[in-house]
C-alpha atoms as a PDB file:
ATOM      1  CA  UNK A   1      19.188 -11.791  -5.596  1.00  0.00           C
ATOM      2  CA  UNK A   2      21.381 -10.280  -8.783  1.00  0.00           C
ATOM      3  CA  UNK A   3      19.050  -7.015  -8.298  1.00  0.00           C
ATOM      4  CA  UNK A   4      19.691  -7.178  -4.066  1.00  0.00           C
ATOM      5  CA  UNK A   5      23.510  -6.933  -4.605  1.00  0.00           C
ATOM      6  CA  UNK A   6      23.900  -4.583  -6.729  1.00  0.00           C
ATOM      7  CA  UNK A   7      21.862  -2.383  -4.345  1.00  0.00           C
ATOM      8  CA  UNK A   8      24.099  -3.357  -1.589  1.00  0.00           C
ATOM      9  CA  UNK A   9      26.866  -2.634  -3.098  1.00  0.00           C
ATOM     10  CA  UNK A  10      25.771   0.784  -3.902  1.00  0.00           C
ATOM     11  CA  UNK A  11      24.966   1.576  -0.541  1.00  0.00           C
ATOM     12  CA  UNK A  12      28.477   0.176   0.685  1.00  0.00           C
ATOM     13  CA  UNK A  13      30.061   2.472  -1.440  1.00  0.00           C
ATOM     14  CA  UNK A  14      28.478   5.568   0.437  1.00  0.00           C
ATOM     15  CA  UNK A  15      28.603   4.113   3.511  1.00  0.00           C
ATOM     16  CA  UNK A  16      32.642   3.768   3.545  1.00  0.00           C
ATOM     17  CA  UNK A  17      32.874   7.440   2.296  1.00  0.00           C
ATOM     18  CA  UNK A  18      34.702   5.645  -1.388  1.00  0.00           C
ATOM     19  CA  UNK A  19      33.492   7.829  -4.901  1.00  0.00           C
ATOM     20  CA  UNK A  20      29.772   8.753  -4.037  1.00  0.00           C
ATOM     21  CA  UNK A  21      26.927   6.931  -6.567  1.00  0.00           C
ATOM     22  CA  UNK A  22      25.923  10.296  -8.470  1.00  0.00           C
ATOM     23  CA  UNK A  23      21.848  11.205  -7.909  1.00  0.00           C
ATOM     24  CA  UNK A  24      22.030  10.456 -11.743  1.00  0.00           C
ATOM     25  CA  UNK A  25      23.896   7.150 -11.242  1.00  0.00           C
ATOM     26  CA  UNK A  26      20.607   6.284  -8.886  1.00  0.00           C
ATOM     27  CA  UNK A  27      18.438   7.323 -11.025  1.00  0.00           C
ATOM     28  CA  UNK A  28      19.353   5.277 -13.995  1.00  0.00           C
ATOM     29  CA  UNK A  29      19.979   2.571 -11.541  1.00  0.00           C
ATOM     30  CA  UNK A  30      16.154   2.834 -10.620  1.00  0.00           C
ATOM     31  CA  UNK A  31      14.894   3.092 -14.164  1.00  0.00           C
ATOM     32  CA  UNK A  32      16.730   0.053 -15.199  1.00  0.00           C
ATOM     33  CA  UNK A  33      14.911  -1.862 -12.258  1.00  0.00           C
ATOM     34  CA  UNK A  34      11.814  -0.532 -12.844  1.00  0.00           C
ATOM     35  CA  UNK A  35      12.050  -1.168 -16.858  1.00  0.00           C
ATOM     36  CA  UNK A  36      13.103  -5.146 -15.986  1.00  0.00           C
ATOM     37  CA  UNK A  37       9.581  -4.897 -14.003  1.00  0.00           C
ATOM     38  CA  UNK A  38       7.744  -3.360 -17.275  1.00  0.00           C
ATOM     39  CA  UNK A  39       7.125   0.030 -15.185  1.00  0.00           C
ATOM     40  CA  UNK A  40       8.027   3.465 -16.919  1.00  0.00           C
ATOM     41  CA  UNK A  41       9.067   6.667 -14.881  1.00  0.00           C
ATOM     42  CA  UNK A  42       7.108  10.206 -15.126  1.00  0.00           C
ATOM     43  CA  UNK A  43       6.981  13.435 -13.656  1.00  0.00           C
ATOM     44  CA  UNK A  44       4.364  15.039 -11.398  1.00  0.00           C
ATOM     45  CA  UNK A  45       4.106  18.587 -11.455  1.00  0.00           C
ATOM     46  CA  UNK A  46       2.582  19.331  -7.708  1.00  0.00           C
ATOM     47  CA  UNK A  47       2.343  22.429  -6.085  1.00  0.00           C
ATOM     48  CA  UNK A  48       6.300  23.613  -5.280  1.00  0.00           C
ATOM     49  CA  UNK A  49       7.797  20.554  -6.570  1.00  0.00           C
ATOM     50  CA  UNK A  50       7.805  18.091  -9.391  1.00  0.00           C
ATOM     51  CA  UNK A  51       8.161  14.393  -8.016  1.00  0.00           C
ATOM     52  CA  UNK A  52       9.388  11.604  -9.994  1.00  0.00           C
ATOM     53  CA  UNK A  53       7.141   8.272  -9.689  1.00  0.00           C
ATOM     54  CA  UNK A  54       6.802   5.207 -11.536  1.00  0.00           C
ATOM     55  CA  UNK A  55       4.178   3.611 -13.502  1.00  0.00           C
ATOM     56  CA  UNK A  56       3.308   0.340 -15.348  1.00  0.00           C
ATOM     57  CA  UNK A  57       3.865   0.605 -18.643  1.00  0.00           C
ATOM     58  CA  UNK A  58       0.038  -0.897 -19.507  1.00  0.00           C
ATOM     59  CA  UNK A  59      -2.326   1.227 -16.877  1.00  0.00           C
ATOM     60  CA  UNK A  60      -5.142  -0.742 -16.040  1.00  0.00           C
ATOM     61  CA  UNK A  61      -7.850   1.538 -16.212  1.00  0.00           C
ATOM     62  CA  UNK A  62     -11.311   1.879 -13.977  1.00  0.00           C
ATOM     63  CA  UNK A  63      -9.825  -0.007 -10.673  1.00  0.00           C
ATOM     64  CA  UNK A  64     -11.981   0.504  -7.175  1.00  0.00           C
ATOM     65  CA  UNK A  65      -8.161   0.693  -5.736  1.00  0.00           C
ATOM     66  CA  UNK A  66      -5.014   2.073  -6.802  1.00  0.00           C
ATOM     67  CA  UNK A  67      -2.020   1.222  -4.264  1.00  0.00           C
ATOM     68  CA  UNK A  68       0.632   3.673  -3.804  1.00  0.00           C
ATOM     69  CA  UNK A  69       3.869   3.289  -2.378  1.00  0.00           C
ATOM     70  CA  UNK A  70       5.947   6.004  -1.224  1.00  0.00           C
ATOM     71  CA  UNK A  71       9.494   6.028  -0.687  1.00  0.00           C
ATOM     72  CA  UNK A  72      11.707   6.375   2.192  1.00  0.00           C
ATOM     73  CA  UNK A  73      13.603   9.438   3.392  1.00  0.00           C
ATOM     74  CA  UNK A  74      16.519   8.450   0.731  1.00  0.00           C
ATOM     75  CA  UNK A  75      20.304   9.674   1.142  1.00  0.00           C
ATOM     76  CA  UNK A  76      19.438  12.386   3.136  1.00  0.00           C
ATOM     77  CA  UNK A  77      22.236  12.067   4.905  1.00  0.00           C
ATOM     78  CA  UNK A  78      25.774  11.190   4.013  1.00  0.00           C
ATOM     79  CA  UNK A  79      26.904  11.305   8.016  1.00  0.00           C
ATOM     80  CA  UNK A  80      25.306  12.218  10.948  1.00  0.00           C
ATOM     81  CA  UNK A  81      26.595  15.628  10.588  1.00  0.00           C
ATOM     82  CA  UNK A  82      26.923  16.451   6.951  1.00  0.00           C
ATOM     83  CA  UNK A  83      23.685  16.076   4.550  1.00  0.00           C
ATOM     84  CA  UNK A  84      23.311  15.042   1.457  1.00  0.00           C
ATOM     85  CA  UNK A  85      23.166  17.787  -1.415  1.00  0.00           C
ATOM     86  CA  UNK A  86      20.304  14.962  -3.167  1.00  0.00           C
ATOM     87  CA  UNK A  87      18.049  12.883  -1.195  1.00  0.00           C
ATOM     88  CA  UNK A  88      17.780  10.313  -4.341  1.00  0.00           C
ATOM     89  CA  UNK A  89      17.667   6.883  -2.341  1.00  0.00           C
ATOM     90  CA  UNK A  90      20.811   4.378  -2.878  1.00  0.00           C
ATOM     91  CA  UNK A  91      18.723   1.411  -2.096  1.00  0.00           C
ATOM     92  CA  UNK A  92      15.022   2.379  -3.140  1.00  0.00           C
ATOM     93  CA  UNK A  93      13.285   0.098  -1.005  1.00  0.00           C
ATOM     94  CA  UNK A  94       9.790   1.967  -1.391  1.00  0.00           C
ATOM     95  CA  UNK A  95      10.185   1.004  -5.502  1.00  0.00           C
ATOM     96  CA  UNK A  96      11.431  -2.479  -5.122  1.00  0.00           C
ATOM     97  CA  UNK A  97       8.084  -3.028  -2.831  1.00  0.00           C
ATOM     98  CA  UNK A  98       6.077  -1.132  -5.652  1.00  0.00           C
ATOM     99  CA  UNK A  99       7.300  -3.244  -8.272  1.00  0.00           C
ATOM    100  CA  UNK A 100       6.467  -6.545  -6.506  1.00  0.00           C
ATOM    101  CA  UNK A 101       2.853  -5.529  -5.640  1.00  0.00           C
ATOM    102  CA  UNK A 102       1.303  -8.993  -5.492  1.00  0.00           C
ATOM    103  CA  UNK A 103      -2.164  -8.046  -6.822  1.00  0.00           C
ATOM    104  CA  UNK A 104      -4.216  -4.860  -8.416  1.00  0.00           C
ATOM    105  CA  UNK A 105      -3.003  -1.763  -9.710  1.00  0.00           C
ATOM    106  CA  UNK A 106      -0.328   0.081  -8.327  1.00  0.00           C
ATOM    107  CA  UNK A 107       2.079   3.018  -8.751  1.00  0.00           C
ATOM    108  CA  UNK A 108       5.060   4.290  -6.564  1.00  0.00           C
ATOM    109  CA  UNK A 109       5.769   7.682  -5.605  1.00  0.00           C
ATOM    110  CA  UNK A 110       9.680   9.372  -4.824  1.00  0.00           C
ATOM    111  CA  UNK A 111       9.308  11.988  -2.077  1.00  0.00           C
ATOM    112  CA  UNK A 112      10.516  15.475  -3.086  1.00  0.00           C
ATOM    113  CA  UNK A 113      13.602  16.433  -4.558  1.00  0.00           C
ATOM    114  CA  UNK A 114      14.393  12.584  -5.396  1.00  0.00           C
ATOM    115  CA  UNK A 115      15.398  11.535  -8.664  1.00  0.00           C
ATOM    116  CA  UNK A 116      14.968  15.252  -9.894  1.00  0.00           C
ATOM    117  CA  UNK A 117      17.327  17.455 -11.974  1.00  0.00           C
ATOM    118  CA  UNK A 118      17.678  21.086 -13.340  1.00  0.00           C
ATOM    119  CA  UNK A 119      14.210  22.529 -13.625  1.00  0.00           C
ATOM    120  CA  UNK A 120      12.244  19.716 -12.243  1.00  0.00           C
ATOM    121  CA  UNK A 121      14.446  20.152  -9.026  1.00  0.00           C
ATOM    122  CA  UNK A 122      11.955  23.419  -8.530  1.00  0.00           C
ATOM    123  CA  UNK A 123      11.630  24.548  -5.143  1.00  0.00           C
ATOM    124  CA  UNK A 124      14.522  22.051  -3.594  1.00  0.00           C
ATOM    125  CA  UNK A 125      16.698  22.767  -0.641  1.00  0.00           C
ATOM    126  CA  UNK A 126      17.761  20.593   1.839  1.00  0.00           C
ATOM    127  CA  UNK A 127      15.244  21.863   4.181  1.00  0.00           C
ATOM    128  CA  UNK A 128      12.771  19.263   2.468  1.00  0.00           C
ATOM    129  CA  UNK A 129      15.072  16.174   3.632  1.00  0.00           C
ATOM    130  CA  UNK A 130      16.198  17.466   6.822  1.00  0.00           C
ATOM    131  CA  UNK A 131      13.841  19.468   9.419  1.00  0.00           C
ATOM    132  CA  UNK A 132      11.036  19.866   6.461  1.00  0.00           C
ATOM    133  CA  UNK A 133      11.232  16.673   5.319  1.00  0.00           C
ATOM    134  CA  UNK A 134       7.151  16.020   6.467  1.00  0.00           C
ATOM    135  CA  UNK A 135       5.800  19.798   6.148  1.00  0.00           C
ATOM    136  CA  UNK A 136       2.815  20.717   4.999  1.00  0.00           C
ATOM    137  CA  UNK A 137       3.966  21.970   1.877  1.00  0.00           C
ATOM    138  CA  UNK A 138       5.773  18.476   1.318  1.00  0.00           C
ATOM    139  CA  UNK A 139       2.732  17.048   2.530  1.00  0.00           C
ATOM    140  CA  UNK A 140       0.497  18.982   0.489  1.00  0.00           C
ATOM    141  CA  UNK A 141       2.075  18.190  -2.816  1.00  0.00           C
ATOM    142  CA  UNK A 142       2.437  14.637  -2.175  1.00  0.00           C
ATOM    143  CA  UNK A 143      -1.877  14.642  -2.258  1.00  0.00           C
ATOM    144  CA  UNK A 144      -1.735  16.602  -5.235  1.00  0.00           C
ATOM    145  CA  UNK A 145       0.779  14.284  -6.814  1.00  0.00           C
ATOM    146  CA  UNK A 146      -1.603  11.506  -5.738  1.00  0.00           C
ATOM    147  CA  UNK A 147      -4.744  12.844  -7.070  1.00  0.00           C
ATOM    148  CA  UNK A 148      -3.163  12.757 -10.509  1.00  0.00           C
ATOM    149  CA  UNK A 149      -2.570   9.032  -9.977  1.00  0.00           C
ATOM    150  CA  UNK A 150      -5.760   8.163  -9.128  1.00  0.00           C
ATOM    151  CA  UNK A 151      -7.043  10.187 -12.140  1.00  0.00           C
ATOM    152  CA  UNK A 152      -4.343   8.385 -14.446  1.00  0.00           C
ATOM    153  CA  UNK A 153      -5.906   4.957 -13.293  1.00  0.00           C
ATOM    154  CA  UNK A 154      -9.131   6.635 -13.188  1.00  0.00           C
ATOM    155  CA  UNK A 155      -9.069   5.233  -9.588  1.00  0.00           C
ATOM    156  CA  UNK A 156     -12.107   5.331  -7.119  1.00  0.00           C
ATOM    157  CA  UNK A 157     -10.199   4.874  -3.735  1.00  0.00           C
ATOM    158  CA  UNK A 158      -6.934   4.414  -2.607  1.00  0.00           C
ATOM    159  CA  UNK A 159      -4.364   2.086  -0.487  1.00  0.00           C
ATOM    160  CA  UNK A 160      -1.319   4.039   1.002  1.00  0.00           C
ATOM    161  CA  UNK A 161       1.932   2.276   1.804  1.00  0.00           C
ATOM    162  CA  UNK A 162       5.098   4.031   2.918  1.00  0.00           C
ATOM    163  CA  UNK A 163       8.565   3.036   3.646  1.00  0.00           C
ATOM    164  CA  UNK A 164      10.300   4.301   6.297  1.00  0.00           C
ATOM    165  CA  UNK A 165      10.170   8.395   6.314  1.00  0.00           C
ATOM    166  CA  UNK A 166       7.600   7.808   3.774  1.00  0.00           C
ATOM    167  CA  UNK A 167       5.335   5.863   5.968  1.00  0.00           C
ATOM    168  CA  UNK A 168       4.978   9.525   8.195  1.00  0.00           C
ATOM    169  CA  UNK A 169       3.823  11.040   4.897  1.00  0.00           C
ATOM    170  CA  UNK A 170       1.876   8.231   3.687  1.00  0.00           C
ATOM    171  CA  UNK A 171      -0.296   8.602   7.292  1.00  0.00           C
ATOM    172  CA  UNK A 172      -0.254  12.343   6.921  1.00  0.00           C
ATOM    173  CA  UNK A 173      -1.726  12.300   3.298  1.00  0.00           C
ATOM    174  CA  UNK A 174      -4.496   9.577   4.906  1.00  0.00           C
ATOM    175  CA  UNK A 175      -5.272  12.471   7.028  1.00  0.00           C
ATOM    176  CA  UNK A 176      -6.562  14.746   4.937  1.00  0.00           C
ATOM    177  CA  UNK A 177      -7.758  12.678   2.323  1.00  0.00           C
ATOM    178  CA  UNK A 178     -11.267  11.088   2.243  1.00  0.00           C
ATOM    179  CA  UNK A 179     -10.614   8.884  -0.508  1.00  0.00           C
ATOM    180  CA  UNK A 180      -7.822   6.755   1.451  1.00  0.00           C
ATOM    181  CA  UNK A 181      -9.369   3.268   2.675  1.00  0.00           C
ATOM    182  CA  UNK A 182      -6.195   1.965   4.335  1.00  0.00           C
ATOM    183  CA  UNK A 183      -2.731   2.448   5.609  1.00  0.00           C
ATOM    184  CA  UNK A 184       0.315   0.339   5.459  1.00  0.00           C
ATOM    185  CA  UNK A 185       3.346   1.178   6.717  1.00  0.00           C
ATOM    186  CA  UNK A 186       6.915  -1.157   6.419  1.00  0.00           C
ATOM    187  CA  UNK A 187       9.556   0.210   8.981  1.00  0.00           C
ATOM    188  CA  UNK A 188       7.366   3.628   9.552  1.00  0.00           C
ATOM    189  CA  UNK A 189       8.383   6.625  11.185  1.00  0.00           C
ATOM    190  CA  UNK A 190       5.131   7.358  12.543  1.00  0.00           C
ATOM    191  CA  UNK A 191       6.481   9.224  15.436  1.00  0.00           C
ATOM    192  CA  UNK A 192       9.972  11.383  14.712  1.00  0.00           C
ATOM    193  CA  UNK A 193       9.447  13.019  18.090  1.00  0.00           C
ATOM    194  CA  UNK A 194      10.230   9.640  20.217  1.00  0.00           C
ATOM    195  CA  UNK A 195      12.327   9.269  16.807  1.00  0.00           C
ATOM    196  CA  UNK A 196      15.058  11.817  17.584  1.00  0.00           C
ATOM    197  CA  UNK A 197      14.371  11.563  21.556  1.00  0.00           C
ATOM    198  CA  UNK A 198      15.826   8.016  20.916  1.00  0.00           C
ATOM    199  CA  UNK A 199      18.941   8.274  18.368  1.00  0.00           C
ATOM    200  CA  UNK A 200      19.663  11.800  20.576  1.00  0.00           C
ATOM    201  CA  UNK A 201      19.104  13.931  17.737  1.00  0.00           C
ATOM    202  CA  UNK A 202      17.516  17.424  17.181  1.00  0.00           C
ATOM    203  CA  UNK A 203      13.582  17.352  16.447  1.00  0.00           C
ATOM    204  CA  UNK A 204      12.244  18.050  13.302  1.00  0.00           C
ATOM    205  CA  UNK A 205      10.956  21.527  14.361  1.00  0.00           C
ATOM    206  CA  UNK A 206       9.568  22.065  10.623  1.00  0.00           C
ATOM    207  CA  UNK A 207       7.481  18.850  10.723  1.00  0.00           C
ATOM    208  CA  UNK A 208       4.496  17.543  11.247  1.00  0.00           C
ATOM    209  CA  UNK A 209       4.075  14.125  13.588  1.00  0.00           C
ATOM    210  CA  UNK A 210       1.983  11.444  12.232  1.00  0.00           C
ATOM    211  CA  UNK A 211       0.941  10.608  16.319  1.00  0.00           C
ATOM    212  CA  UNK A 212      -0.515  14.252  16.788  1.00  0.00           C
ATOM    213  CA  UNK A 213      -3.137  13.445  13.667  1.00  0.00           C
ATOM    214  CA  UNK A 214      -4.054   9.573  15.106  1.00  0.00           C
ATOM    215  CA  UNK A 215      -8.319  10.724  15.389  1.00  0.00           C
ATOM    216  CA  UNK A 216      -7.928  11.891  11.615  1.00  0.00           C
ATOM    217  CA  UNK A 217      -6.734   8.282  10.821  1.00  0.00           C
ATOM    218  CA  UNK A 218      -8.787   6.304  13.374  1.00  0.00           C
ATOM    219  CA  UNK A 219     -11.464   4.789  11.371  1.00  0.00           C
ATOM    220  CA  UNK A 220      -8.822   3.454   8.495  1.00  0.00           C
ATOM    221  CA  UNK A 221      -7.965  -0.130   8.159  1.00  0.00           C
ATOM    222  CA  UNK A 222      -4.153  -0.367   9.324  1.00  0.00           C
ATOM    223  CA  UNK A 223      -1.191  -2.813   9.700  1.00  0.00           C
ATOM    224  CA  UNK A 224       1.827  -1.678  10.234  1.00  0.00           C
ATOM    225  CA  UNK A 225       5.853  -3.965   9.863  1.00  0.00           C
ATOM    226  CA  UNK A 226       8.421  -3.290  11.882  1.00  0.00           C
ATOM    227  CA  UNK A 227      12.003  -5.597  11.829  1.00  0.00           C
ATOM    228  CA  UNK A 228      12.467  -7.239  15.402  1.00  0.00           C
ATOM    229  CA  UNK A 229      16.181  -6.325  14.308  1.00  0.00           C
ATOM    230  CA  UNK A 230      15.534  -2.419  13.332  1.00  0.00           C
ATOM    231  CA  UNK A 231      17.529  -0.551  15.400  1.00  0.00           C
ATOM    232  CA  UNK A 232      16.294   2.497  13.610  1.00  0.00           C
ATOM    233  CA  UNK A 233      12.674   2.666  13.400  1.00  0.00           C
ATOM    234  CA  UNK A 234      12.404  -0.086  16.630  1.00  0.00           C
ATOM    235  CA  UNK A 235       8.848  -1.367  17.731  1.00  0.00           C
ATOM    236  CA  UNK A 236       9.195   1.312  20.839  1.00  0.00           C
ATOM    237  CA  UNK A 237       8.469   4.188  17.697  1.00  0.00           C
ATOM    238  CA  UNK A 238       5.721   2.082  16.830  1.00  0.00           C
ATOM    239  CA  UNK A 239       4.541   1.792  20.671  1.00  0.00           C
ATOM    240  CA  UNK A 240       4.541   5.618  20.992  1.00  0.00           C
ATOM    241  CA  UNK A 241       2.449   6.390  17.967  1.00  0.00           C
ATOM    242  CA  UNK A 242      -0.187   3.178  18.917  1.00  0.00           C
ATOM    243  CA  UNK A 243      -0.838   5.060  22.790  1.00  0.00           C
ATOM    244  CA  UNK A 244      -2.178   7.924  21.369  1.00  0.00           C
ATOM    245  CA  UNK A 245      -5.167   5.573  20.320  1.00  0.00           C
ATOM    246  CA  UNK A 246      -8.023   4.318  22.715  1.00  0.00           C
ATOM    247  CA  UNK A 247      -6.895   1.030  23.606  1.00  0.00           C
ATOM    248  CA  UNK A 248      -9.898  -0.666  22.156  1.00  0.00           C
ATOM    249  CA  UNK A 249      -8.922   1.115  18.605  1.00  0.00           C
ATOM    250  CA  UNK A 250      -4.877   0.984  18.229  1.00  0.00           C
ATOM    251  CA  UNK A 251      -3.969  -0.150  14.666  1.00  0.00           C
ATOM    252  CA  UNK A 252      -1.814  -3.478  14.362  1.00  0.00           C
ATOM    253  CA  UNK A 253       1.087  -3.986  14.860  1.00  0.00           C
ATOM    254  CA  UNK A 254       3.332  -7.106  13.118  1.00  0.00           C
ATOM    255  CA  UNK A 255       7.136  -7.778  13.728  1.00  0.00           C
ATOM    256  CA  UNK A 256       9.241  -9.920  11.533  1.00  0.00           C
ATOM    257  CA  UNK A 257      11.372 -10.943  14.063  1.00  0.00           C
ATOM    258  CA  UNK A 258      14.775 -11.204  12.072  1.00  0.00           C
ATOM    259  CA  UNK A 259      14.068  -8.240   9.565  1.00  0.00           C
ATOM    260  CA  UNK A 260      16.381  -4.719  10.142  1.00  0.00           C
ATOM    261  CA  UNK A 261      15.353  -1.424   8.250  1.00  0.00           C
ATOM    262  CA  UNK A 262      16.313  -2.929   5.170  1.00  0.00           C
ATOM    263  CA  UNK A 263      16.623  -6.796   5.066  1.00  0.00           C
ATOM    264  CA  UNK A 264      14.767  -8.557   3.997  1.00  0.00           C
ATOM    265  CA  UNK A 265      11.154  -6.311   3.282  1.00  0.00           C
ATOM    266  CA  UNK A 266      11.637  -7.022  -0.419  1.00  0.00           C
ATOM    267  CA  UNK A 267      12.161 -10.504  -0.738  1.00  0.00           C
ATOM    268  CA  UNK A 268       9.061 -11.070   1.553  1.00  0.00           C
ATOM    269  CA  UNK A 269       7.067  -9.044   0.376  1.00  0.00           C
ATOM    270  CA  UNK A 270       4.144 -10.520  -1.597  1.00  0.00           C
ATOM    271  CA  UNK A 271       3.858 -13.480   0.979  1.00  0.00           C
ATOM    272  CA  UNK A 272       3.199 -10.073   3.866  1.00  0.00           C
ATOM    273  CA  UNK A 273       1.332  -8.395   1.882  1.00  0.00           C
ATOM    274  CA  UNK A 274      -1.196 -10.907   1.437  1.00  0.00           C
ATOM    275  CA  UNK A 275      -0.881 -12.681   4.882  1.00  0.00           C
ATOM    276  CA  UNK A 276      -2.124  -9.089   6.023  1.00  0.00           C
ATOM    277  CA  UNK A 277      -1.315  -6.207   4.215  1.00  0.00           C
ATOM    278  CA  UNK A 278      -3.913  -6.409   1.109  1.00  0.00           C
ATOM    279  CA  UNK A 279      -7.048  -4.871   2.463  1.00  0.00           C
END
């Protein structure tokens, strides 16, 4: 609860336009958490960018799964006409899931440009949290960032799970991966074209759309959360990306009735995972 509050009260303080939390203030805010969980941070050199993740500090070594959790699309935004000038996430929900990870290995992944400074901040503009933000070069070094997970567990297959924004990328890496045995996704944006047709804002002309890829992703095990009160990925998103399937194949679907884009994933999540999630 301690840990919950002092995330909400970071993301108050942006919200009301007060002092801004610094991307460094985040960061060291998501180390601390992440050190109380026994999980270390590193830095993955991949392709364009360098993304941050976090790691336990004991690996365990030879697992038939690694999970990975990718975060959401951070502060990308500070209104909804002026963006960020760091994506670093206030409230990392993507880590806070990572870090309770009921059972097996796991291993969490920031998207690009998060938690990054000076020279790791290579190749960063805010094309990559805006219109970019699920390109194929984001894309592409995400899987490259991944493969040196799985070779740091020494891994056989993986599980993806994304949060938010990070559920789109977390789909896009399953489709071009062969290695990826299923998809979770908690409050996904698995279709930013009915996305911005709904909140009346301009595409994401640089992006790619998880729904356009749904044959690449067909044959994976899925389950995807969405909060009965999330007014900004709804279940409608959800219903958009799902009728691109054959109706005898659409992935499932699970609503937590009184659950928003950010309360109360965290809390939960163990008891969701494994009442569904854990494939």
């Amino acid at each position: 609860m301690a840990r919950r509050l002092v995330w909400l009260t970071l993301a108050l303080v942006v919200l009301a336009g007060c002092t801004p939390i610094s991307p460094q203030q985040r960061r060291e805010n998501a180390v601390r958490l992440a050190a109380a969980a026994g999980w270390r941070e590193i830095r993955l050199p991949a392709e364009r960018f360098i993304l941050a993740g976090f790691i336990p500090q004991e690996i365990p070594l030879n697992s038939k799964i690694l999970t990975i959790y990718i975060e959401g699309d951070g502060l990308a935004w500070l209104t909804s006409t002026r963006i960020s000038s760091d994506p670093t996430p206030v409230n990392p929900i993507g880590l806070e899931l990572a870090l309770r990870h009921p059972q097996g290995p796991a291993a969490y992944l920031a998207r690009p440009c998060q938690y990054v400074t000076g020279g790791d901040a290579r190749g960063c503009t805010n094309i990559y949290w805006s219109d970019r933000r699920f390109s194929l070069e984001v894309v592409s070094s995400v899987s490259l960032a991944i493969d040196r997970l799985k070779q740091e567990f020494r891994a056989q297959d993986l599980q993806l799970v994304g949060y938010s924004g990070g559920g789109a990328i977390a789909a896009l890496v399953a489709a071009r991966r062969s290695d990826v045995t299923s998809l979770i996704t908690v409050a996904g944006n698995l279709d930013h074209q009915a996305w911005t047709r709904k909140h009346g804002v301009p595409p994401l002309s640089g992006s790619l759309n998880p729904a356009d890829e749904w044959q690449a992703i067909s044959t994976l095990q899925q389950i995807h959360f969405v909060g009965g009160r999330d007014t900004v990925i709804s279940s409608d998103i959800f219903a958009s990306f799902a009728s691109h399937f054959p109706a005898r194949s659409r992935p499932e679907l699970v609503i937590i009735p009184d659950a928003d884009h950010v309360c109360c994933w965290v809390e939960r999540w163990p008891q969701l995972y494994e009442s569904g999630g854990g494939r």
